[in-house]
Protein backbone atom coordinates (compact mmCIF):
# COMPACT_ATOMS: atom_id res chain seq x y z
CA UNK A 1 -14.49 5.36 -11.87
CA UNK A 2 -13.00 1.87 -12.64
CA UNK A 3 -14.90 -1.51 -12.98
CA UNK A 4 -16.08 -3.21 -9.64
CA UNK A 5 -13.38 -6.13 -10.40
CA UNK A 6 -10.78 -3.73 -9.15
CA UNK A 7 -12.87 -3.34 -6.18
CA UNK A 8 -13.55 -7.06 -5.18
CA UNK A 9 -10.27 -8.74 -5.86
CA UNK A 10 -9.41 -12.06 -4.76
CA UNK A 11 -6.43 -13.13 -3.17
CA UNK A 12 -4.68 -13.87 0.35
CA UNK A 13 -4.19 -11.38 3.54
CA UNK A 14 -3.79 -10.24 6.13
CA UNK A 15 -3.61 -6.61 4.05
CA UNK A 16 -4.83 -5.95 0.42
CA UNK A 17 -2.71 -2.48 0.92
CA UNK A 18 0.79 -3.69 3.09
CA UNK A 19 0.60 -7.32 1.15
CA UNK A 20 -1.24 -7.60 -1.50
CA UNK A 21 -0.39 -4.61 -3.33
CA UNK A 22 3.34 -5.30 -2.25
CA UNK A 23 2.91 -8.78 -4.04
CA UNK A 24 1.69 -7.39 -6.94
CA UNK A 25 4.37 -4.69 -7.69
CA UNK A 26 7.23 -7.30 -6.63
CA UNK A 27 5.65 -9.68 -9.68
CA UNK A 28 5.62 -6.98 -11.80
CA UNK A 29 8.87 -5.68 -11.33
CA UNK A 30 10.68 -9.21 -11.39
CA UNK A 31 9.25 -9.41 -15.07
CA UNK A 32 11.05 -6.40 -16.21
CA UNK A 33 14.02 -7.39 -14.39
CA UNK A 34 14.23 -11.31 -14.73
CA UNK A 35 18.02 -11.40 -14.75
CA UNK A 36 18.79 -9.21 -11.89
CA UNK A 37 21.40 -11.17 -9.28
CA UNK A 38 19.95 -8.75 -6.08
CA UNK A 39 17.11 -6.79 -4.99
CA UNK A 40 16.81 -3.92 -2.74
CA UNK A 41 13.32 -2.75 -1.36
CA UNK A 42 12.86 0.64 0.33
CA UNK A 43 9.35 0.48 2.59
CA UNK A 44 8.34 4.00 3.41
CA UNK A 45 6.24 4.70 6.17
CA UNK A 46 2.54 3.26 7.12
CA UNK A 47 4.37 0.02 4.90
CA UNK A 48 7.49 0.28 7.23
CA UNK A 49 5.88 0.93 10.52
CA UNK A 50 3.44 -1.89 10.15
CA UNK A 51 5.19 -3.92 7.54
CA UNK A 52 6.27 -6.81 9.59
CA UNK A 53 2.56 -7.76 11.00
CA UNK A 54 1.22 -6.92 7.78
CA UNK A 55 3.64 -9.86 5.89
CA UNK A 56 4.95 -6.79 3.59
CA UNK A 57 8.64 -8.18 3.44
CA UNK A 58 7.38 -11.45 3.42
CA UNK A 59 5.71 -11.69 0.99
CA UNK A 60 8.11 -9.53 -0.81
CA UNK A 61 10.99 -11.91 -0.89
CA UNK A 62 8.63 -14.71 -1.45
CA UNK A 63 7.86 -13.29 -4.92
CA UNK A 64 11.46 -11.97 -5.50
CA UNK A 65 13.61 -14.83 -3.89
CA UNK A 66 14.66 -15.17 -0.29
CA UNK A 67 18.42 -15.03 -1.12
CA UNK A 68 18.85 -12.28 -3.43
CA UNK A 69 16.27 -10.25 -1.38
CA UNK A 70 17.44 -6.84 1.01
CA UNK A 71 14.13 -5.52 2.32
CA UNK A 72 15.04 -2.16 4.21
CA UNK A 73 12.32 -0.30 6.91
CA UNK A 74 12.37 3.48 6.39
CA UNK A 75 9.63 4.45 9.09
CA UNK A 76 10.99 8.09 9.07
CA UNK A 77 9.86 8.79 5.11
CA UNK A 78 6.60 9.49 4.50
CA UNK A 79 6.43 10.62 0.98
CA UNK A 80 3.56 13.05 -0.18
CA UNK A 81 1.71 11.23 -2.69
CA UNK A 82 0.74 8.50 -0.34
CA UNK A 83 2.03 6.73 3.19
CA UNK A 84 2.43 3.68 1.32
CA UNK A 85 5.23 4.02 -0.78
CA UNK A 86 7.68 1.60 -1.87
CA UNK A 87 11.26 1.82 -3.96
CA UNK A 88 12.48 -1.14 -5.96
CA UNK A 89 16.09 -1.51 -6.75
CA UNK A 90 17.60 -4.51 -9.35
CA UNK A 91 21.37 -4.77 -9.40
CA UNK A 92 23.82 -6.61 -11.95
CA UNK A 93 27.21 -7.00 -10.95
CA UNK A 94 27.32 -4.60 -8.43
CA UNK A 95 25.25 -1.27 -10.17
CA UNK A 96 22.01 -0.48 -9.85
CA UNK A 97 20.51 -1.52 -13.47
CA UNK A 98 16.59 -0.52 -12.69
CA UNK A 99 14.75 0.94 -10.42
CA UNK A 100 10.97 1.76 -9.29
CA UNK A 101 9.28 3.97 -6.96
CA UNK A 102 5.27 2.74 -6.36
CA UNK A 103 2.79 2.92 -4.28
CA UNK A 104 0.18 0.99 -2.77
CA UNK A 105 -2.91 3.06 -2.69
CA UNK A 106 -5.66 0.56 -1.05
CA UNK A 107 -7.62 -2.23 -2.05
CA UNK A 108 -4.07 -4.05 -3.81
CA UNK A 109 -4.39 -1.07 -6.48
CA UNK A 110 -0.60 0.47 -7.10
CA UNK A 111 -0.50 4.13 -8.77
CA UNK A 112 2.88 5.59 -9.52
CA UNK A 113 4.40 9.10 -8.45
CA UNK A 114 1.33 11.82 -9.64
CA UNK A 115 -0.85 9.24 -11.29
CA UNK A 116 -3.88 10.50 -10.33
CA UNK A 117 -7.66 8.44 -10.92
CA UNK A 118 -8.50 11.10 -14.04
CA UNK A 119 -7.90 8.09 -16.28
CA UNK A 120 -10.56 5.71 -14.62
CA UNK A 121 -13.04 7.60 -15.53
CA UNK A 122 -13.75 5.08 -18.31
CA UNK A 123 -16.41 3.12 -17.21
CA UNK A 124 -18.88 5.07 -15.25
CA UNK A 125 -20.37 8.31 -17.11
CA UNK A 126 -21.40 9.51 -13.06
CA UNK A 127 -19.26 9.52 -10.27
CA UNK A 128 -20.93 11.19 -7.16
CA UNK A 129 -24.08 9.82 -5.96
CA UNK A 130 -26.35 12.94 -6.71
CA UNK A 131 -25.56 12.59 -10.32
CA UNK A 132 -26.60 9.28 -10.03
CA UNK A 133 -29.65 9.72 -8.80
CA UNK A 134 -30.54 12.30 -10.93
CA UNK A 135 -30.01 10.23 -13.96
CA UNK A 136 -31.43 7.25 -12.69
CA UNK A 137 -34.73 9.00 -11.39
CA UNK A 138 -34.65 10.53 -15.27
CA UNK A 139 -34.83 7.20 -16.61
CA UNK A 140 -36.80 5.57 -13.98
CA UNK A 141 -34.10 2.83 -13.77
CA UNK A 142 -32.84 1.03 -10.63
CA UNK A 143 -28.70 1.40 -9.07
CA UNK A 144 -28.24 -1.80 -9.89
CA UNK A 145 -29.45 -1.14 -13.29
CA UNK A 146 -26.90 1.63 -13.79
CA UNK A 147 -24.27 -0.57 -12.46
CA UNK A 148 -25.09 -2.89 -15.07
CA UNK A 149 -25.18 -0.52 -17.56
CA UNK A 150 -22.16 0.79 -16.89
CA UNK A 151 -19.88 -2.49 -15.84
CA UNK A 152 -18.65 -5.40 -18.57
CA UNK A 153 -21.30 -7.51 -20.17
CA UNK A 154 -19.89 -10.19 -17.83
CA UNK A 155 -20.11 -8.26 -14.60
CA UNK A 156 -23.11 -10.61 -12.91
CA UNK A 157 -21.17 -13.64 -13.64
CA UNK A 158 -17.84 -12.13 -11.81
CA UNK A 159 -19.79 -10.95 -9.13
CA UNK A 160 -21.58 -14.47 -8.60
CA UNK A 161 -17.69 -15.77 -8.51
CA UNK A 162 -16.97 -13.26 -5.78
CA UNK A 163 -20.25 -14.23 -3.49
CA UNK A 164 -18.79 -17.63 -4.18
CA UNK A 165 -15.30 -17.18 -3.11
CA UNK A 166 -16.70 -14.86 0.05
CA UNK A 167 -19.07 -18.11 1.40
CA UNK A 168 -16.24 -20.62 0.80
CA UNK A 169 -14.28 -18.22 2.95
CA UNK A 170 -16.87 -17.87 5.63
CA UNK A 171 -17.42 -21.61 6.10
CA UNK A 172 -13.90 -22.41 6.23
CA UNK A 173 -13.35 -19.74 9.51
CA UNK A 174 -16.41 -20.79 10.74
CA UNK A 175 -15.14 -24.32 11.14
CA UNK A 176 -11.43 -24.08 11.93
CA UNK A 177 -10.07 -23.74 15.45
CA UNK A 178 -6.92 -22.43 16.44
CA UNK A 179 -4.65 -19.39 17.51
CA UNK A 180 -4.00 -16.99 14.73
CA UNK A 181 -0.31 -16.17 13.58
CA UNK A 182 2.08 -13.78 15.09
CA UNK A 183 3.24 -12.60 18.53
CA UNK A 184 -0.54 -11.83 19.71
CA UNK A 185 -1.23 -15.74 19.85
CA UNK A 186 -5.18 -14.28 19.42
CA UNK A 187 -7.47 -17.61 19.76
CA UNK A 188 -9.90 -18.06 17.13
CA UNK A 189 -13.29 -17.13 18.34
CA UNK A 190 -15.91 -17.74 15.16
CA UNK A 191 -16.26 -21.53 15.65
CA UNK A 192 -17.88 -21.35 19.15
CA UNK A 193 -19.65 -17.83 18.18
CA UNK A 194 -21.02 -20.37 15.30
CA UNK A 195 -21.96 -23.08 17.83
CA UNK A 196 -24.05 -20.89 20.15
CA UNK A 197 -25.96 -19.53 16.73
CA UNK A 198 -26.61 -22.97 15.77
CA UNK A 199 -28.91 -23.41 19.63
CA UNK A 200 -30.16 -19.44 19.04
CA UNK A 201 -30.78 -19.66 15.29
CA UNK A 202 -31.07 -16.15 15.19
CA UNK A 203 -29.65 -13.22 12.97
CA UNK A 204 -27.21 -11.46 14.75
CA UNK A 205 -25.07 -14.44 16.00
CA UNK A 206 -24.93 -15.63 12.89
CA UNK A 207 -23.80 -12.21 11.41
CA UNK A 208 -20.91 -11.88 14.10
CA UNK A 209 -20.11 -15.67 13.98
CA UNK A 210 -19.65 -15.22 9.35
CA UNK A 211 -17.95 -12.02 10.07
CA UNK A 212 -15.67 -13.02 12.45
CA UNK A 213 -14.81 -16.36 10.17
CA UNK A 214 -13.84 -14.41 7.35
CA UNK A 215 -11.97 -11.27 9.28
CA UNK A 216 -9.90 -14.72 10.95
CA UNK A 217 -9.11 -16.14 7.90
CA UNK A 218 -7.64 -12.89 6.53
CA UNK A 219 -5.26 -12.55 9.80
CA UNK A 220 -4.22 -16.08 8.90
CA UNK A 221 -3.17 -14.89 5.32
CA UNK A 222 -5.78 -16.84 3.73
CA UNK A 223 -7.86 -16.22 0.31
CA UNK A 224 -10.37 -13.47 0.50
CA UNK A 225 -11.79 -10.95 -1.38
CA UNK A 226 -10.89 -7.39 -0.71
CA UNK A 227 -14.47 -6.07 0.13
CA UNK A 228 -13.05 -3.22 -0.26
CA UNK A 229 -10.32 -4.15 1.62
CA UNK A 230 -8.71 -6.98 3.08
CA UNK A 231 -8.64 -5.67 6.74
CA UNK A 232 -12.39 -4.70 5.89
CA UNK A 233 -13.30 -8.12 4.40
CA UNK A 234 -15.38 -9.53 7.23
CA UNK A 235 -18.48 -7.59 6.87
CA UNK A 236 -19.73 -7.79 3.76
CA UNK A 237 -20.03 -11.78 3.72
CA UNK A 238 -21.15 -11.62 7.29
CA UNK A 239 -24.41 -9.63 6.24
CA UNK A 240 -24.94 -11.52 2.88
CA UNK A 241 -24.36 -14.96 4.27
CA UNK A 242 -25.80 -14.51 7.50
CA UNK A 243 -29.10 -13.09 5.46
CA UNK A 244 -28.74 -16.01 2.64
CA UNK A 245 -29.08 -18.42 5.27
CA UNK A 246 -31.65 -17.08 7.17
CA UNK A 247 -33.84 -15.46 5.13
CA UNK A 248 -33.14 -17.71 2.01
CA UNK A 249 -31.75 -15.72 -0.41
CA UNK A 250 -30.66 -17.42 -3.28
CA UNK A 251 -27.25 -16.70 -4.95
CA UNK A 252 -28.65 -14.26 -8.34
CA UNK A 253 -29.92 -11.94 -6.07
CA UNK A 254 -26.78 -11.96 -3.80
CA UNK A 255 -24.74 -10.99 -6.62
CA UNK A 256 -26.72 -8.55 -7.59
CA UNK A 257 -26.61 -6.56 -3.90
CA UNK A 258 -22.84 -7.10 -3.91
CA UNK A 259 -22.71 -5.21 -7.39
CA UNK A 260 -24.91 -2.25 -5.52
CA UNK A 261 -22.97 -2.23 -2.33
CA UNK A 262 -19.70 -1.95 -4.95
CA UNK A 263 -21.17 0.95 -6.18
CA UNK A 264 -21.11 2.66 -2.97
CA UNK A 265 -17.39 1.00 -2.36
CA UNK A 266 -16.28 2.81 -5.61
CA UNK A 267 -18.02 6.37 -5.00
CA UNK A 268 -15.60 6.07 -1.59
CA UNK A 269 -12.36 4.92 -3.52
CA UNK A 270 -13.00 7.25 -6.15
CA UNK A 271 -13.88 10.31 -4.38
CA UNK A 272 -11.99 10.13 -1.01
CA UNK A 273 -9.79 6.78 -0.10
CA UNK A 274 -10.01 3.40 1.26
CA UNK A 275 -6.61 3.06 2.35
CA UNK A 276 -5.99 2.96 6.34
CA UNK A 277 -2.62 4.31 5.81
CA UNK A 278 -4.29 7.80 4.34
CA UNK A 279 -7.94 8.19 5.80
CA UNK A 280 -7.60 5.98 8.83
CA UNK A 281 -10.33 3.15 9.12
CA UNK A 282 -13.17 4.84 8.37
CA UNK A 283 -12.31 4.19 5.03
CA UNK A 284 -12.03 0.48 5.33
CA UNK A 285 -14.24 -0.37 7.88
CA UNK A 286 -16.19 2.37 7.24
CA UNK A 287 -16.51 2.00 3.39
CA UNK A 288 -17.26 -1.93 4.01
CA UNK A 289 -20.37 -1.04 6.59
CA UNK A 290 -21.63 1.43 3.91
CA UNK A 291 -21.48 -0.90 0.87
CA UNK A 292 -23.04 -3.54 2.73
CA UNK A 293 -25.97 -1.39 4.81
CA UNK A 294 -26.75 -0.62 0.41
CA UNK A 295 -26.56 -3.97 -0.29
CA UNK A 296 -28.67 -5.29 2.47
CA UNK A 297 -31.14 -2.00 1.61
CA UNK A 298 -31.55 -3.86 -1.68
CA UNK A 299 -32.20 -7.29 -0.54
CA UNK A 300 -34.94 -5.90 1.40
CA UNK A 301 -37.10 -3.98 -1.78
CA UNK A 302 -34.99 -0.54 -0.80
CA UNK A 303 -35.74 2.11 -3.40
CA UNK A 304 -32.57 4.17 -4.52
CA UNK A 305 -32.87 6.90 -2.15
CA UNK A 306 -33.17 4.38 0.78
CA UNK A 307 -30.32 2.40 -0.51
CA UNK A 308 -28.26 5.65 -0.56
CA UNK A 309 -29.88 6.42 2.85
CA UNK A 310 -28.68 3.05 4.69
CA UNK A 311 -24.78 3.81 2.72
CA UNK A 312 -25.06 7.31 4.41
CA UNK A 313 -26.18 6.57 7.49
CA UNK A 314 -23.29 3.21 7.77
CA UNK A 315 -20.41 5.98 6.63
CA UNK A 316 -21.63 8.90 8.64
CA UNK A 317 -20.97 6.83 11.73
CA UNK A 318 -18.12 5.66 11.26
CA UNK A 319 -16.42 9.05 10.92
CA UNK A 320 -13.02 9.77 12.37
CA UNK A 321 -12.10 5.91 13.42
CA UNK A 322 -8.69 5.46 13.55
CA UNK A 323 -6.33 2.55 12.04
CA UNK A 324 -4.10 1.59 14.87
CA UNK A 325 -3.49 -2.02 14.37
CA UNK A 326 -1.78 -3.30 17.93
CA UNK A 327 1.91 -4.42 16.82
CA UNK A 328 0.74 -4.23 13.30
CA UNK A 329 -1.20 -7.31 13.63
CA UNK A 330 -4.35 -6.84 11.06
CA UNK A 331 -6.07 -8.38 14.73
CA UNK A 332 -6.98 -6.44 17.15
CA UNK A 333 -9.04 -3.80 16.92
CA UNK A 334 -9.91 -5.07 13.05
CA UNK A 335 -11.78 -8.47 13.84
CA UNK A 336 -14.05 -7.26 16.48
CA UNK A 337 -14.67 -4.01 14.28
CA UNK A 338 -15.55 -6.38 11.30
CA UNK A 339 -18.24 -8.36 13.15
CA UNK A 340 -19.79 -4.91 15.18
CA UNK A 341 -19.48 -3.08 12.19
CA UNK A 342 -21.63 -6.04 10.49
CA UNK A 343 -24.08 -5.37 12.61
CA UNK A 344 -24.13 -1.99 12.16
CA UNK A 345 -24.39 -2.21 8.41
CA UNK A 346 -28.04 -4.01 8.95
CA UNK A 347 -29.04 -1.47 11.44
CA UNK A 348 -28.33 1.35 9.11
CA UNK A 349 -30.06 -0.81 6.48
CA UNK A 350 -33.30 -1.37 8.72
CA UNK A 351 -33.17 2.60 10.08
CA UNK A 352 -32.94 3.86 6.41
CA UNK A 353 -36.17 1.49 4.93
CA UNK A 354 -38.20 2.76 7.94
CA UNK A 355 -38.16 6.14 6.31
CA UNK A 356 -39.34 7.68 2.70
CA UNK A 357 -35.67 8.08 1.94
CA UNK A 358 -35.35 11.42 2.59
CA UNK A 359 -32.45 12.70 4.80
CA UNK A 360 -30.46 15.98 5.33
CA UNK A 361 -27.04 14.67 5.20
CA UNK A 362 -26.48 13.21 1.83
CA UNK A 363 -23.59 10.37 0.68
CA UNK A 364 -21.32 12.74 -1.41
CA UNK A 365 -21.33 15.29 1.27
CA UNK A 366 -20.25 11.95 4.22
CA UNK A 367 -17.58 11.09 1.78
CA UNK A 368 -16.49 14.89 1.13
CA UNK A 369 -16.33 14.16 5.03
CA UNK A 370 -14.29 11.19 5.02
CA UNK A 371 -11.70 12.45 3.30
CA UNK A 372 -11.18 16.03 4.56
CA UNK A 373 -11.56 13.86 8.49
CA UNK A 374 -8.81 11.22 6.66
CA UNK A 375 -6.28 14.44 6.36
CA UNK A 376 -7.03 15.91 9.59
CA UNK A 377 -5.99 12.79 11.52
CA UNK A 378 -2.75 12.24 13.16
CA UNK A 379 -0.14 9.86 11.16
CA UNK A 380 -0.29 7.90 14.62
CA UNK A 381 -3.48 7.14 13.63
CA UNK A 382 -3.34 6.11 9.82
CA UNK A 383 -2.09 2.71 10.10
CA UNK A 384 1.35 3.13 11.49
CA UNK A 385 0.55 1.87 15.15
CA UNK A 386 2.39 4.91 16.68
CA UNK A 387 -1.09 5.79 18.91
CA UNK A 388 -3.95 4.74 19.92
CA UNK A 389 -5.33 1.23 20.36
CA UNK A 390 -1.69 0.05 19.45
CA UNK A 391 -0.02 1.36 22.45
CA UNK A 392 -2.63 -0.58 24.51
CA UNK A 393 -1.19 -3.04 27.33
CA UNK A 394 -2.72 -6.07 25.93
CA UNK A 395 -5.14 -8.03 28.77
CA UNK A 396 -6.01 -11.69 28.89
């Protein structure tokens, strides 16, 4: 299981999956191939059927050059390692002088053909959550103590960064009007959600109004952090903002319940997936509402089998959603599902501290679930907007 910075990355959206990760193998393959006159790109399928709202070739030529640039859609391949695949091509006079097949596996990581996670396992000594709470209840330590434990010496100050970059991104949507790119011409709703919590003062607005601002911001292909993914990046910061503000936490003790919730976001990408295009969006959306329900557990004086209780219960329902973006927009249903699923993450929180912890359905056994659900779902449902949500008549 790899360190939480590969978790919470920063960067712009809409997609850390169909853009980020896209950006990131473009760079790297422009440095092995600096004196290439042309490119060719092959997008296989979740990246070719939702590419265009997702900014894939966009972004794409942006890092490669515009000019020298041939991005070409191949919606019918759908290779086995993973939906999101992608084939770079240099050329030099004509022949074809490199060329790389990657893919983009969630969360802007990139694995190549049969590179399997075996070789994370360099950080943490326990990856499922019953191991982890065997050996913490051994040493009569806390999760966050494990995490620190197991993370770089420098792991608190990254994650204060991250809280940092999260609020900066919450106040900006929260005070910017507007329609949000692309064909959809979706208004901007988390200014005047923010202006009704300001005469309510209450919790909840304030949750839907943060997590709206920063799921907005991400469809406008602005910086985030992938939390653990860029179409899930409205709910964490909704439920740690909206609770700094209200309750007064302070920012120490914020970054210390983002660095539990990762732990729960890295049991998930470790053991199942958090990529829409293979599990559907009950591992983004899902993931996100689990790591924060553990963060928020924490916050609260949540013991470690609570904590694991709240991440359970936030997965559990959450099972089965689909990822059917409408025309590929990371829009509609993924803003509305950031700020509801927000909500849901404190519910699950509040739920879970109401008991002594104990619970029949445990975390390992809800991501077991995750992933075997991920498989059984139809392609139109994993991010390709063939079904769903994405065939929807869209009403005004």
């Amino acid at each position: 299981m790899d360190t939480l910075k590969e978790l919470f990355k920063v960067g712009n959206g809409p997609s850390s999956s169909h853009t980020m990760g896209p950006q990131k193998a473009a760079a790297m393959f422009l440095e092995r191939n600096k004196d290439a006159e042309k490119f060719v790109v092959e997008l296989y399928g979740s990246l070719a059927l939702t590419g265009k709202g997702h900014l894939t070739d966009w972004i794409i030529k942006k890092v490669l050059g515009e000019k020298r640039t041939e991005i070409n859609f191949c919606p019918d391949i759908f290779l086995d390692f993973h939906p999101n695949g992608m084939k770079f091509f240099a050329y030099q006079d004509g022949v074809i002088t490199a060329e790389w097949l990657v893919f983009s596996v969630g969360g802007g990581t990139l694995k190549e053909l049969d590179e399997y996670s075996e070789e994370d396992i360099k950080y943490y000594k326990y990856t499922t959550m019953h191991e982890i709470l065997e050996y913490t209840e051994r040493k009569g330590i806390s999760l966050l103590d494990y995490v620190l434990e197991s993370e770089p010496l420098n792991i608190l100050d990254y994650a204060r960064m991250i809280i940092e970059v999260m609020f900066a991104s919450v106040e900006r949507g929260l005070t910017t009007e507007g329609v949000l790119p692309g064909a959809l011409k979706l208004k901007r709703r988390a200014p005047s959600f923010y202006q009704k919590h300001l005469n309510k003062k209450d919790l909840i607005s304030l949750v839907f109004a943060s997590a709206l601002a920063v799921s907005e911001e991400n469809a406008s292909g602005n910086v985030i952090v992938t939390a653990p993914t860029c179409g899930s990046s409205g709910v964490i910061p909704g439920v740690l903002y909206a609770l700094s503000r209200i309750e007064n936490i302070g920012k120490e003790r914020l970054a210390k319940a983002l660095l539990v919730g990762g732990l729960i976001g890295n049991l998930v990408k470790h053991n199942a997936s958090i990529s829409g295009a293979e599990v559907g969006c009950q591992g983004e959306v899902g993931t996100a509402c689990a790591m924060a329900a553990a963060a928020a557990a924490y916050l609260k004086g949540g013991n470690n089998n609570q904590i694991e209780y709240a991440a359970e219960i936030a997965l559990e329902h959450h099972l089965g959603m689909t990822c059917d973006p409408v025309m590929g927009y990371v829009q509609i249903p993924c803003i509305e599902r950031n700020a509801l699923s927000a909500c849901r993450a404190l519910d699950s929180c509040n739920f879970a501290l109401l008991t002594d912890g104990e619970h029949y359905i445990d975390l390992d056994t809800c991501i077991i679930s995750l992933k075997e659900t991920g498989k059984d779902l139809n392609p139109n449902y994993r991010e390709t907007s063939l079904g769903g949500l994405a065939k929807s008549k869209i009403v005004r």
